[in-house]
C-alpha atoms as a PDB file:
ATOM      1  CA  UNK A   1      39.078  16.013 -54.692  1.00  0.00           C
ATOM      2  CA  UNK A   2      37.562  13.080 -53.222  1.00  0.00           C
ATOM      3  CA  UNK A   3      39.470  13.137 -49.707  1.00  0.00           C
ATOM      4  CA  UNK A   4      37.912  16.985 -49.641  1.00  0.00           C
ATOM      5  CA  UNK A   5      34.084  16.027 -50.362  1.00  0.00           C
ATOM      6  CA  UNK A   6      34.406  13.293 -47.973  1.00  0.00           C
ATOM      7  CA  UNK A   7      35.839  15.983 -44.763  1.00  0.00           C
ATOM      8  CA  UNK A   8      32.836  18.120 -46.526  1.00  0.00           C
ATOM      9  CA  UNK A   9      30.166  14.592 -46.005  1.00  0.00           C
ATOM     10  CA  UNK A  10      31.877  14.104 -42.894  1.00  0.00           C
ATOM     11  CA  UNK A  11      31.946  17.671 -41.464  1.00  0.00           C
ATOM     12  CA  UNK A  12      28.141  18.252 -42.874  1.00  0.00           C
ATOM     13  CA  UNK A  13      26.855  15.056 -40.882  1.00  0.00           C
ATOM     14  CA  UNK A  14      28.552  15.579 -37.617  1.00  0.00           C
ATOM     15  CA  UNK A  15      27.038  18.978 -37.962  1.00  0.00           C
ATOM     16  CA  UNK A  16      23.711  17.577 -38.639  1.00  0.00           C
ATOM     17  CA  UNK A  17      24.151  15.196 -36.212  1.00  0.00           C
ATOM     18  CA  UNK A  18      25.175  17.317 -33.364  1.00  0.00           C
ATOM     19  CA  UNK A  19      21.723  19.312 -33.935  1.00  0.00           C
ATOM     20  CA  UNK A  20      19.910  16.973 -34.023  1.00  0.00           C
ATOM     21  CA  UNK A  21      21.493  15.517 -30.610  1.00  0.00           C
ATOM     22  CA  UNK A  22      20.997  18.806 -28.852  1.00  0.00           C
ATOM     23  CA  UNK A  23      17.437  18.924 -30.113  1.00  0.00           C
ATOM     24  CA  UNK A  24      17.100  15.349 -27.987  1.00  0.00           C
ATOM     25  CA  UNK A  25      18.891  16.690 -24.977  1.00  0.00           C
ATOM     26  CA  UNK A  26      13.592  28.415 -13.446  1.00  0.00           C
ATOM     27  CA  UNK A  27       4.557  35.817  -2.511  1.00  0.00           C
ATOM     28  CA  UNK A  28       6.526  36.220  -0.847  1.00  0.00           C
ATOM     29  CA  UNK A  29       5.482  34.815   2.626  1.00  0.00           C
ATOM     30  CA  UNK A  30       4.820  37.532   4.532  1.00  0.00           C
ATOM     31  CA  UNK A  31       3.265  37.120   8.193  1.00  0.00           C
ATOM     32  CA  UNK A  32       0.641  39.788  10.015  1.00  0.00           C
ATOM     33  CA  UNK A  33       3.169  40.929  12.774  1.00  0.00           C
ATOM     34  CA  UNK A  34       1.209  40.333  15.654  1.00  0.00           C
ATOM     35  CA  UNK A  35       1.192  43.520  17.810  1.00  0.00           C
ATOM     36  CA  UNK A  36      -0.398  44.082  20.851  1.00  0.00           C
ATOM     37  CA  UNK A  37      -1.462  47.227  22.228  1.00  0.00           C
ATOM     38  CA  UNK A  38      -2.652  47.640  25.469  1.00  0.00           C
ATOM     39  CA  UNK A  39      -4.081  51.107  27.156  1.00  0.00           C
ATOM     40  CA  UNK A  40      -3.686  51.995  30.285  1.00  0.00           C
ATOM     41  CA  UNK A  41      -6.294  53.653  32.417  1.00  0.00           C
ATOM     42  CA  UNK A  42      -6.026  55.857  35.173  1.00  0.00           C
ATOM     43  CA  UNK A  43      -7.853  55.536  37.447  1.00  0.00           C
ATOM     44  CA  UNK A  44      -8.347  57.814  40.970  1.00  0.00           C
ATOM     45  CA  UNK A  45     -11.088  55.648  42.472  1.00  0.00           C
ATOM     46  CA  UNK A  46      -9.805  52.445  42.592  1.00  0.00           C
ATOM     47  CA  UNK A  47      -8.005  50.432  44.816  1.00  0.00           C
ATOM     48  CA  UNK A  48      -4.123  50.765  45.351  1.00  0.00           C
ATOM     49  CA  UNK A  49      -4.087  46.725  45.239  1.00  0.00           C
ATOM     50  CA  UNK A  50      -6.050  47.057  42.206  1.00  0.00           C
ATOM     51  CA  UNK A  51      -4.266  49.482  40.558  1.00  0.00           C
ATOM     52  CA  UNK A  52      -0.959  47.218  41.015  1.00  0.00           C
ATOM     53  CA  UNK A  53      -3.197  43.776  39.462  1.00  0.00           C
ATOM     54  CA  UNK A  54      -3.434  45.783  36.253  1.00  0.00           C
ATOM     55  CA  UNK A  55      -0.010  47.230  36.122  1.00  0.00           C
ATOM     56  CA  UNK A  56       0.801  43.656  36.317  1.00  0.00           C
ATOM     57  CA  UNK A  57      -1.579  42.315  33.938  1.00  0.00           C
ATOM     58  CA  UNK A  58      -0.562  45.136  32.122  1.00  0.00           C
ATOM     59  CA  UNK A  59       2.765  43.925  31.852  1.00  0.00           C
ATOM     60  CA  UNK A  60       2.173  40.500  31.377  1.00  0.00           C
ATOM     61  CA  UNK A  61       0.235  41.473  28.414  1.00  0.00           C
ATOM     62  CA  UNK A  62       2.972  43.592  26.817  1.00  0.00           C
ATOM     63  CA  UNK A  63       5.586  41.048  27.480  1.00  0.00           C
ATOM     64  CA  UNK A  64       3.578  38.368  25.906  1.00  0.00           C
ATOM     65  CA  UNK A  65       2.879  40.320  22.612  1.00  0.00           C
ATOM     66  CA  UNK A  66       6.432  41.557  22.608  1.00  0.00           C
ATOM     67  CA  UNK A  67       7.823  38.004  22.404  1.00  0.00           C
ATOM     68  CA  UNK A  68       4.869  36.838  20.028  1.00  0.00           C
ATOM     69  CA  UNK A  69       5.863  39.939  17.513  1.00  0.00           C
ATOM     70  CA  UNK A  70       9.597  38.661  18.122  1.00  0.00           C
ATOM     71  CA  UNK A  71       8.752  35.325  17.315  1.00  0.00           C
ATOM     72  CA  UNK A  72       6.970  35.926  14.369  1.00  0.00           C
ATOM     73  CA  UNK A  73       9.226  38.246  12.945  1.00  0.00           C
ATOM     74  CA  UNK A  74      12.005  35.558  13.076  1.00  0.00           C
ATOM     75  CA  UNK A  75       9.961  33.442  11.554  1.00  0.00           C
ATOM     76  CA  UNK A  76       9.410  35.495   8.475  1.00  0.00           C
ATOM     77  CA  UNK A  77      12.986  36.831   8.289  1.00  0.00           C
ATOM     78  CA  UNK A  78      13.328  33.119   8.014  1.00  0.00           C
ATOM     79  CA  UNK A  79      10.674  31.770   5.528  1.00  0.00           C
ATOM     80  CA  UNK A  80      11.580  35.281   3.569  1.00  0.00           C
ATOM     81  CA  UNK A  81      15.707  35.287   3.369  1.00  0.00           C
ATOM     82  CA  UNK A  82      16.691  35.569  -0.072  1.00  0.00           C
ATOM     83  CA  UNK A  83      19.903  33.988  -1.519  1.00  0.00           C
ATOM     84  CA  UNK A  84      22.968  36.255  -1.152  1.00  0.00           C
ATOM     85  CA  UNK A  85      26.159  33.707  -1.686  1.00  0.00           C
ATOM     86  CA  UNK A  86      27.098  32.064  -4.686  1.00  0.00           C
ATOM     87  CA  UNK A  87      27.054  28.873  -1.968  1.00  0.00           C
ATOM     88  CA  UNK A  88      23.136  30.046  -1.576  1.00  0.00           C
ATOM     89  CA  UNK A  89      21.869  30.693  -5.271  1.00  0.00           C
ATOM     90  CA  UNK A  90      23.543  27.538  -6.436  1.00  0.00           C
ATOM     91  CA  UNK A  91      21.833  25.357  -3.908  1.00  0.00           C
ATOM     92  CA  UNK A  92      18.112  27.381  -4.755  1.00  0.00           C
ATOM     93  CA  UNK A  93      19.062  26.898  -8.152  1.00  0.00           C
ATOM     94  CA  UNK A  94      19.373  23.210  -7.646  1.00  0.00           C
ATOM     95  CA  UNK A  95      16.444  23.040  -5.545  1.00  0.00           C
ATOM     96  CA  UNK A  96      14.220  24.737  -7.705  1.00  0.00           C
ATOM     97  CA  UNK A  97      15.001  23.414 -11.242  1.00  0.00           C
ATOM     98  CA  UNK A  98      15.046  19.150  -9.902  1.00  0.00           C
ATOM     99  CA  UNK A  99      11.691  19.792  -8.221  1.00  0.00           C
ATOM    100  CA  UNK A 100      10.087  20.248 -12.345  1.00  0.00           C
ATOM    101  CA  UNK A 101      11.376  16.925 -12.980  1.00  0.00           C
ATOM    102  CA  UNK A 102       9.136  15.511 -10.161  1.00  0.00           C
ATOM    103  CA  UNK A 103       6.058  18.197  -9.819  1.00  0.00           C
ATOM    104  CA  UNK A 104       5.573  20.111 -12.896  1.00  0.00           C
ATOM    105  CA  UNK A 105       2.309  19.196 -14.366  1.00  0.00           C
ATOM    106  CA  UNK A 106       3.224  20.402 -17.942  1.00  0.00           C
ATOM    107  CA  UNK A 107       6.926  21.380 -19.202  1.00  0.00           C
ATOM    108  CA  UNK A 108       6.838  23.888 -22.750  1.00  0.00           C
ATOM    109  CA  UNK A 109       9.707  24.306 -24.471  1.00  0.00           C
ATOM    110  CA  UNK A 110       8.954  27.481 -25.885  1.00  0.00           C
ATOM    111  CA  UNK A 111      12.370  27.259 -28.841  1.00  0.00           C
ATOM    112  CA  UNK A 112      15.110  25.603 -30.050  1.00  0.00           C
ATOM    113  CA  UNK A 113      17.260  27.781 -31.447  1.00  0.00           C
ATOM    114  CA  UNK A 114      20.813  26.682 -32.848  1.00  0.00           C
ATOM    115  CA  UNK A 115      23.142  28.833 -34.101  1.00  0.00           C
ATOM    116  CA  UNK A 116      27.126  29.192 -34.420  1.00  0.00           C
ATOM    117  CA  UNK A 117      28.409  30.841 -31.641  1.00  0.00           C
ATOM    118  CA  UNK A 118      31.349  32.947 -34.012  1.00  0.00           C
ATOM    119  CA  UNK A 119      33.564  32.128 -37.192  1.00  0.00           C
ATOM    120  CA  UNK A 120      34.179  28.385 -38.307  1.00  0.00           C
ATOM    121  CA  UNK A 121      37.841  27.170 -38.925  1.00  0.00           C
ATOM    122  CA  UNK A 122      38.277  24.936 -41.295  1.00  0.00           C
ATOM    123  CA  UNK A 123      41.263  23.325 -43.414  1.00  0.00           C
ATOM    124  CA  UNK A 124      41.856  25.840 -46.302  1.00  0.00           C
ATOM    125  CA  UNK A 125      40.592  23.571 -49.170  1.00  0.00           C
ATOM    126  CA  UNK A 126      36.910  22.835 -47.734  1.00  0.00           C
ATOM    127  CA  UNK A 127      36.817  26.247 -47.233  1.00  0.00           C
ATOM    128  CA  UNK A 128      37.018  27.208 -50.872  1.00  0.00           C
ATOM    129  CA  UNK A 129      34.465  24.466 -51.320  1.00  0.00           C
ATOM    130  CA  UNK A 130      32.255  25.815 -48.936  1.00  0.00           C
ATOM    131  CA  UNK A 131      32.746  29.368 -50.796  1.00  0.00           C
ATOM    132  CA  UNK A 132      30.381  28.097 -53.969  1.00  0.00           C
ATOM    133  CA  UNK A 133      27.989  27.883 -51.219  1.00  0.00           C
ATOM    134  CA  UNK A 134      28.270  30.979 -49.501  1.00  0.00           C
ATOM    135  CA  UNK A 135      30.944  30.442 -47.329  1.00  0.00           C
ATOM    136  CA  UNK A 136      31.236  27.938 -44.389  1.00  0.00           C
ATOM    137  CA  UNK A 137      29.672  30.255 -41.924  1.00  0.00           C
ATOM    138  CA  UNK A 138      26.419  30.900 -44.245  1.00  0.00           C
ATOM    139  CA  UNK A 139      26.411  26.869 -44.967  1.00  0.00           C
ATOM    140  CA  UNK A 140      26.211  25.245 -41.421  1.00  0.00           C
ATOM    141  CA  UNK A 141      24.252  28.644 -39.941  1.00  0.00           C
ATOM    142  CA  UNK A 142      21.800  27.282 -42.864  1.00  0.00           C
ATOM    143  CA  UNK A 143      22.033  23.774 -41.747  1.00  0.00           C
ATOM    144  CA  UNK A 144      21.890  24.363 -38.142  1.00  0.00           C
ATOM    145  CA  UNK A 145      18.677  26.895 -38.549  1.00  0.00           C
ATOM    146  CA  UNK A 146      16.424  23.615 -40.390  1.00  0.00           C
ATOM    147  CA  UNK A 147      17.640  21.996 -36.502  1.00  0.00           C
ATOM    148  CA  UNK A 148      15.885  24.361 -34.474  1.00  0.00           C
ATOM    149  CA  UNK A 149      12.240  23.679 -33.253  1.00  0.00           C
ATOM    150  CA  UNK A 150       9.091  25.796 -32.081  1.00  0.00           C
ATOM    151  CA  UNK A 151       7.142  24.876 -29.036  1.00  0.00           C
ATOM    152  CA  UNK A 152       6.371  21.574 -28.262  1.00  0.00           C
ATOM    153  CA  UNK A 153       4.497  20.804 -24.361  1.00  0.00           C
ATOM    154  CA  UNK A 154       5.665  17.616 -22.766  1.00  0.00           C
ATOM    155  CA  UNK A 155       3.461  16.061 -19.671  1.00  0.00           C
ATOM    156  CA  UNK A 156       4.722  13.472 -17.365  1.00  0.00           C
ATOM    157  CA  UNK A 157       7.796  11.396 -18.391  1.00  0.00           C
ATOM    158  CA  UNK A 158       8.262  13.685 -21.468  1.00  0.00           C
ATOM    159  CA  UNK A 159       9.586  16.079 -18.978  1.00  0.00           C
ATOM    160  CA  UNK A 160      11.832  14.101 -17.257  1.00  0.00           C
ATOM    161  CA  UNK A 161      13.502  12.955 -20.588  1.00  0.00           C
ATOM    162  CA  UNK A 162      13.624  16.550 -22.136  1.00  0.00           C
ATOM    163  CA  UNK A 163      14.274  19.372 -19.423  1.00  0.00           C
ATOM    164  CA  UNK A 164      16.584  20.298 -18.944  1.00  0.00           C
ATOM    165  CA  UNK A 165      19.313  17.195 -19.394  1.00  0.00           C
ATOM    166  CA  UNK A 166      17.279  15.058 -21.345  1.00  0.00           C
ATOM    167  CA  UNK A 167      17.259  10.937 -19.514  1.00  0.00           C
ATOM    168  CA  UNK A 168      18.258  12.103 -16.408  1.00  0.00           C
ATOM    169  CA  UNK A 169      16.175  11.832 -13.039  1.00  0.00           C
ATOM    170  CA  UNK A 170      17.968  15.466 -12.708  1.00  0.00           C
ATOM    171  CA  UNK A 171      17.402  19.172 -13.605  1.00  0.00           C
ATOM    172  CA  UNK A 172      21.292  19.997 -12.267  1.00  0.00           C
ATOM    173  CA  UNK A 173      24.397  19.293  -9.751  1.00  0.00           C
ATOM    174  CA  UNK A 174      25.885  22.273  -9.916  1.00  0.00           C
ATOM    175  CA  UNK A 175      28.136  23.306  -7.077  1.00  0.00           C
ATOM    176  CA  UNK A 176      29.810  26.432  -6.112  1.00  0.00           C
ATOM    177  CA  UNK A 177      33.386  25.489  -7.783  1.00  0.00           C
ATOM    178  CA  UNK A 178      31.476  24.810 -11.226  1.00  0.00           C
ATOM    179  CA  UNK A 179      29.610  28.399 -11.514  1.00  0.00           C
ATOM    180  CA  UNK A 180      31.749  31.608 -12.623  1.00  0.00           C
ATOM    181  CA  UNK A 181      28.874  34.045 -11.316  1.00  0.00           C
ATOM    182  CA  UNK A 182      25.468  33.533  -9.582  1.00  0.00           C
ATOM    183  CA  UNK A 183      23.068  36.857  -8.834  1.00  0.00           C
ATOM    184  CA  UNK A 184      19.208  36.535  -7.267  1.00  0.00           C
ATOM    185  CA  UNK A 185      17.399  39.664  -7.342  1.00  0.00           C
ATOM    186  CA  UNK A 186      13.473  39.897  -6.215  1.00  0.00           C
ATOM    187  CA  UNK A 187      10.823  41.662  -7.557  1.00  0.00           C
ATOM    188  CA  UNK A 188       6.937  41.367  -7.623  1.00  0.00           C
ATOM    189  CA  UNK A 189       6.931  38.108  -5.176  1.00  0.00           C
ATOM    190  CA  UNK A 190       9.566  36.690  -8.008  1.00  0.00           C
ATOM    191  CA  UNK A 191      13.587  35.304  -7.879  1.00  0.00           C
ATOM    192  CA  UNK A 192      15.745  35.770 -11.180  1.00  0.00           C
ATOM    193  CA  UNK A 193      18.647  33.747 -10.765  1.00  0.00           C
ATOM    194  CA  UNK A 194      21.085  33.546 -13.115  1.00  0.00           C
ATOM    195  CA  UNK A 195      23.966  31.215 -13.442  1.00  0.00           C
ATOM    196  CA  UNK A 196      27.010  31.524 -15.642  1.00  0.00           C
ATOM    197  CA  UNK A 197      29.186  28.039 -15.708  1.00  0.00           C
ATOM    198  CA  UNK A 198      32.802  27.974 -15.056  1.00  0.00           C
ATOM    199  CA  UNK A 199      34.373  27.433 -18.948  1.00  0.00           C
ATOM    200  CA  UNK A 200      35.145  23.612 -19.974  1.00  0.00           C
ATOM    201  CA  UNK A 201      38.123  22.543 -21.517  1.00  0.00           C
ATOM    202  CA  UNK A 202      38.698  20.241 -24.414  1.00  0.00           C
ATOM    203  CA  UNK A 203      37.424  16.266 -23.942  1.00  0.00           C
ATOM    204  CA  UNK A 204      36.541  13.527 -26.311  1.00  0.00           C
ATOM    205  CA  UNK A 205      34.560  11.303 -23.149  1.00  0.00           C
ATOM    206  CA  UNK A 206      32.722  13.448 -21.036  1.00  0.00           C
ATOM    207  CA  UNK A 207      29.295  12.906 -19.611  1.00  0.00           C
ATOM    208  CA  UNK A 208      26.426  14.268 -18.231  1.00  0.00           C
ATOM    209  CA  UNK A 209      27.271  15.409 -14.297  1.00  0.00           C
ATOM    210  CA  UNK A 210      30.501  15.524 -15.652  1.00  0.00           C
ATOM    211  CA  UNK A 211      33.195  18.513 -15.545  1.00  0.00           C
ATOM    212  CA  UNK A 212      30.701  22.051 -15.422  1.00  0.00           C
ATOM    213  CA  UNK A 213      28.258  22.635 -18.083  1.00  0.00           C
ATOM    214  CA  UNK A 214      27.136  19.348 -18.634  1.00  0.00           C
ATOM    215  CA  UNK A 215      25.878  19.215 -14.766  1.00  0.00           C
ATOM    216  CA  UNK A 216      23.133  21.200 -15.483  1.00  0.00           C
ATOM    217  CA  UNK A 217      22.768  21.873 -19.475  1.00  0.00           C
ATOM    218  CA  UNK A 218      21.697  19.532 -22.448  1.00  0.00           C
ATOM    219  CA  UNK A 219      25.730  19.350 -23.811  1.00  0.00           C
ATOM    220  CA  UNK A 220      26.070  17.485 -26.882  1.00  0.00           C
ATOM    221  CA  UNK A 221      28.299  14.783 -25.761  1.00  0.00           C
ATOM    222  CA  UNK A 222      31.704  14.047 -28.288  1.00  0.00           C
ATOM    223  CA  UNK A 223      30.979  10.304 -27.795  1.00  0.00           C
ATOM    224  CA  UNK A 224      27.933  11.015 -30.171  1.00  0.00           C
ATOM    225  CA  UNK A 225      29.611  12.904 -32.296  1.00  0.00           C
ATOM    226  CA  UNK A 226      32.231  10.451 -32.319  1.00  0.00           C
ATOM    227  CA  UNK A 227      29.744   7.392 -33.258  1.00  0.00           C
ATOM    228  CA  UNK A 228      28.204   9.230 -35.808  1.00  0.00           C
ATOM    229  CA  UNK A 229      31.219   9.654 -38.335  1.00  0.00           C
ATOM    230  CA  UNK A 230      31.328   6.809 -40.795  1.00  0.00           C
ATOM    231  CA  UNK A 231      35.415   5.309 -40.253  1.00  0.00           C
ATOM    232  CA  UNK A 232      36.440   6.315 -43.621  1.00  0.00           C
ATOM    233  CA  UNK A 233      35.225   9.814 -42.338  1.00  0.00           C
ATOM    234  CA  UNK A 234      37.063   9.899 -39.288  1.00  0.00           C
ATOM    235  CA  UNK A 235      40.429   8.794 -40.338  1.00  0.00           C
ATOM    236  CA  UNK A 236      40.607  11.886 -42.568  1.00  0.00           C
ATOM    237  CA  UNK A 237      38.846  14.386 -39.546  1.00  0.00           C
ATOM    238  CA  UNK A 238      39.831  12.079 -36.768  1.00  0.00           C
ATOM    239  CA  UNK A 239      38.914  11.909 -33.052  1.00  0.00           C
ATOM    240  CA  UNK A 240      36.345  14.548 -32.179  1.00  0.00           C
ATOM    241  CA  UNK A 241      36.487  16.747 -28.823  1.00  0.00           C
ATOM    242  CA  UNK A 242      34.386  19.172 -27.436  1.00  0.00           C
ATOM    243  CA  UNK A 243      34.403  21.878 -25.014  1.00  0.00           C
ATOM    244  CA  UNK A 244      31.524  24.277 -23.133  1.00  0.00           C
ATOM    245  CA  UNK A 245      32.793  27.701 -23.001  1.00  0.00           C
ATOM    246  CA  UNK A 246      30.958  29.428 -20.414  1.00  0.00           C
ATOM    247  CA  UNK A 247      26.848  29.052 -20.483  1.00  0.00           C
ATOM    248  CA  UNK A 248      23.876  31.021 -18.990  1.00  0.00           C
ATOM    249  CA  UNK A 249      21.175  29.426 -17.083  1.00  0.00           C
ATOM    250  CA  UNK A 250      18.550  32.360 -15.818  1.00  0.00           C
ATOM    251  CA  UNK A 251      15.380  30.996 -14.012  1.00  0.00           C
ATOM    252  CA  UNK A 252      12.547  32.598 -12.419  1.00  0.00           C
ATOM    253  CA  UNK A 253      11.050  31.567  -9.414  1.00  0.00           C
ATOM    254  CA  UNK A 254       7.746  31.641  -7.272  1.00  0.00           C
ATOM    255  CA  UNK A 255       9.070  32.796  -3.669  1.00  0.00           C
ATOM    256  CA  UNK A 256       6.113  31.305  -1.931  1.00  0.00           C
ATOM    257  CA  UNK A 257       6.011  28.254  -3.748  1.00  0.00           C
ATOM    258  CA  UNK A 258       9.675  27.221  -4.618  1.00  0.00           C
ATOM    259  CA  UNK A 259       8.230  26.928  -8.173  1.00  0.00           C
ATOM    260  CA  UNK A 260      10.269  27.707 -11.538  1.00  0.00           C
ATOM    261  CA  UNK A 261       8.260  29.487 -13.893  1.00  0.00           C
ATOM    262  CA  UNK A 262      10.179  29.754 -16.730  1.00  0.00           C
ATOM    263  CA  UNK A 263      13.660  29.278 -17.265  1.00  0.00           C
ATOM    264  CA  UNK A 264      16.176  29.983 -20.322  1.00  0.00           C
ATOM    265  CA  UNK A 265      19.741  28.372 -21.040  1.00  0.00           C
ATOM    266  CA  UNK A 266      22.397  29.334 -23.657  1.00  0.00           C
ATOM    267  CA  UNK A 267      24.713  26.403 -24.247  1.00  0.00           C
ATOM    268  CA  UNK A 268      28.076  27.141 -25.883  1.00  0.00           C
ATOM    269  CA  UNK A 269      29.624  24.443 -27.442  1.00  0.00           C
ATOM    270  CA  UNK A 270      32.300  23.789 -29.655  1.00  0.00           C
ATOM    271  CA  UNK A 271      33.231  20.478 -32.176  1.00  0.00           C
ATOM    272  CA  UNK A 272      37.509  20.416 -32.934  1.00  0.00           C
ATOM    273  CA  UNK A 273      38.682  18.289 -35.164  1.00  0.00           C
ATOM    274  CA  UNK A 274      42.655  18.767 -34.730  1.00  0.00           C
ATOM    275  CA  UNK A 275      43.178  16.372 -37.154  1.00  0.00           C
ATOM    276  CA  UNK A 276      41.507  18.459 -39.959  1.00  0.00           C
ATOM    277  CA  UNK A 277      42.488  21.247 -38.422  1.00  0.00           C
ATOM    278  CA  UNK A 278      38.317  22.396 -38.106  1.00  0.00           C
ATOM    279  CA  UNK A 279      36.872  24.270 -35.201  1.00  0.00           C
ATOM    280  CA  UNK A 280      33.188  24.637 -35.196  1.00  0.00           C
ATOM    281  CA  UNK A 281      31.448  27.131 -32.675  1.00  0.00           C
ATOM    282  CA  UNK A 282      27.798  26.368 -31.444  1.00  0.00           C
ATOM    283  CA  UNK A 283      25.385  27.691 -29.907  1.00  0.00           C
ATOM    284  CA  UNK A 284      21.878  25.968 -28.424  1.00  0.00           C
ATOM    285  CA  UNK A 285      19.068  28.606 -26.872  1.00  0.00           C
ATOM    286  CA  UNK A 286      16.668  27.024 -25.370  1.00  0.00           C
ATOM    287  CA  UNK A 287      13.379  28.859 -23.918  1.00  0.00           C
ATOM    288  CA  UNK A 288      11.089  27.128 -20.960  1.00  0.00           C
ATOM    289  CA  UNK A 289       7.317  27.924 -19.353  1.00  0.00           C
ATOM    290  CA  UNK A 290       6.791  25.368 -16.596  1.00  0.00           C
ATOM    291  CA  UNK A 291       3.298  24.734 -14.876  1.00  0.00           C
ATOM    292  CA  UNK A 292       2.195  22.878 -12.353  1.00  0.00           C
END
């Protein structure tokens, strides 16, 4: 009985642990098209030389406003294209979420929330432990829910160390190879982009920029988990690993401005212990209002 409350202790802090860790870890320039209209008048009284200066001048005119027009419709196509490719929204994404690191005046983080992400397993002895209590499911959901935070506003280099990645001089480096889906769609002078990471596989070392997730999402990392399990602990659970299955990141943007308004990610994450035998399924919501 005293191997199975100390998995339970051991279980119960990583779990406490690992909240608390993610706890510490998104006008459109339009243009007045210049157009140019020019009259002609006849004219029976005057001059056949004068007549051809202002069929000339005439079409001098027209030619000049034609290519002005051009011009400046080229140069609203360009200050106004939207991202289409994955190759596109990625590198807007990028561009949009590292520039609150460096010009966002205030960051909010609107919620916390962390929940399981679907059914615990767990070696069939805690279980029944875990059953005087509810059940394992009911026990860490009710552990995880005292982890999750309200609104808190950081200012200057709060915001750097909390949003996204927290201690990072970066929002994201995604590229195209580590996003499953990317969409942009526009509406009122706004982008929504939303991201959806390629899916993780198991590690117990990786770090932030590393593998897909944890390029642009707060990941717990396993070597906290790992450091936070007393040794008599972890040579009953053993070595902990964790994977990202596939995340959301969904930003909204300012066209004129570049600017991220507010921006929401949904972190899956998942603690195995093979050694016990214990898989635990997370999830981390956070919610974002940027100003600047």
């Amino acid at each position: 009985m005293k191997k199975i409350f100390a998995l339970l202790l051991a279980l119960s802090m990583v779990l406490c642990m690992a909240a608390c860790g993610a706890e510490t870890e998104d006008e459109n320039l339009t243009s007045d098209v210049v157009t140019a209209a020019v009259s002609e008048e006849d004219s029976t009284e005057a001059p056949e030389e004068s007549t051809e200066a202002a069929e000339a001048t005439t079409a001098a005119e027209t030619t000049t406003a034609e290519e002005t027009e051009t011009e400046t419709e080229e140069e609203t196509t360009e200050a106004e294209k939207k991202p289409e490719t994955k190759e596109e929204i990625v590198e807007y994404f990028n561009t949009a979420v590292n520039k609150v690191k460096t010009d966002a005046k205030s960051a909010t983080r609107n919620y916390s929330k962390i929940s399981l992400a679907g059914s615990t397993t767990l070696p069939s002895a805690l279980s029944g432990i875990l059953r005087i209590l509810g059940g394992a499911d009911k026990f860490l959901g009710d552990q995880l829910s005292k982890n999750s935070k309200g609104s808190e506003t950081f200012t200057g280099s709060a915001i750097k160390n909390t949003y996204p990645v927290e201690n990072e001089s970066w929002a994201s480096k995604l590229t195209a190879a580590d996003v499953k889906t990317a969409t942009c769609t526009e509406a009122d002078g706004k982008y929504t982009i939303t991201i959806i990471t390629v899916a993780d596989g198991k590690s117990a070392n990786i770090q932030h920029g590393q593998g897909h997730a944890p390029k642009a999402f707060n990941v717990v990392l396993p070597g906290v988990v790992n450091d936070n399990i007393p040794g008599v602990a972890a040579s009953m659970v053993g070595t902990a690993t964790m994977n990202y299955p596939s995340s959301k990141a969904v930003i909204v943007v300012d066209k004129e401005t570049g600017h991220v308004l507010t921006a929401d990610y949904d972190l899956y994450w998942t603690i195995n212990f093979d050694k016990a035998g214990a898989i635990l399924p997370f999830l981390t919501s956070d919610s974002w209002s940027i100003k600047y």
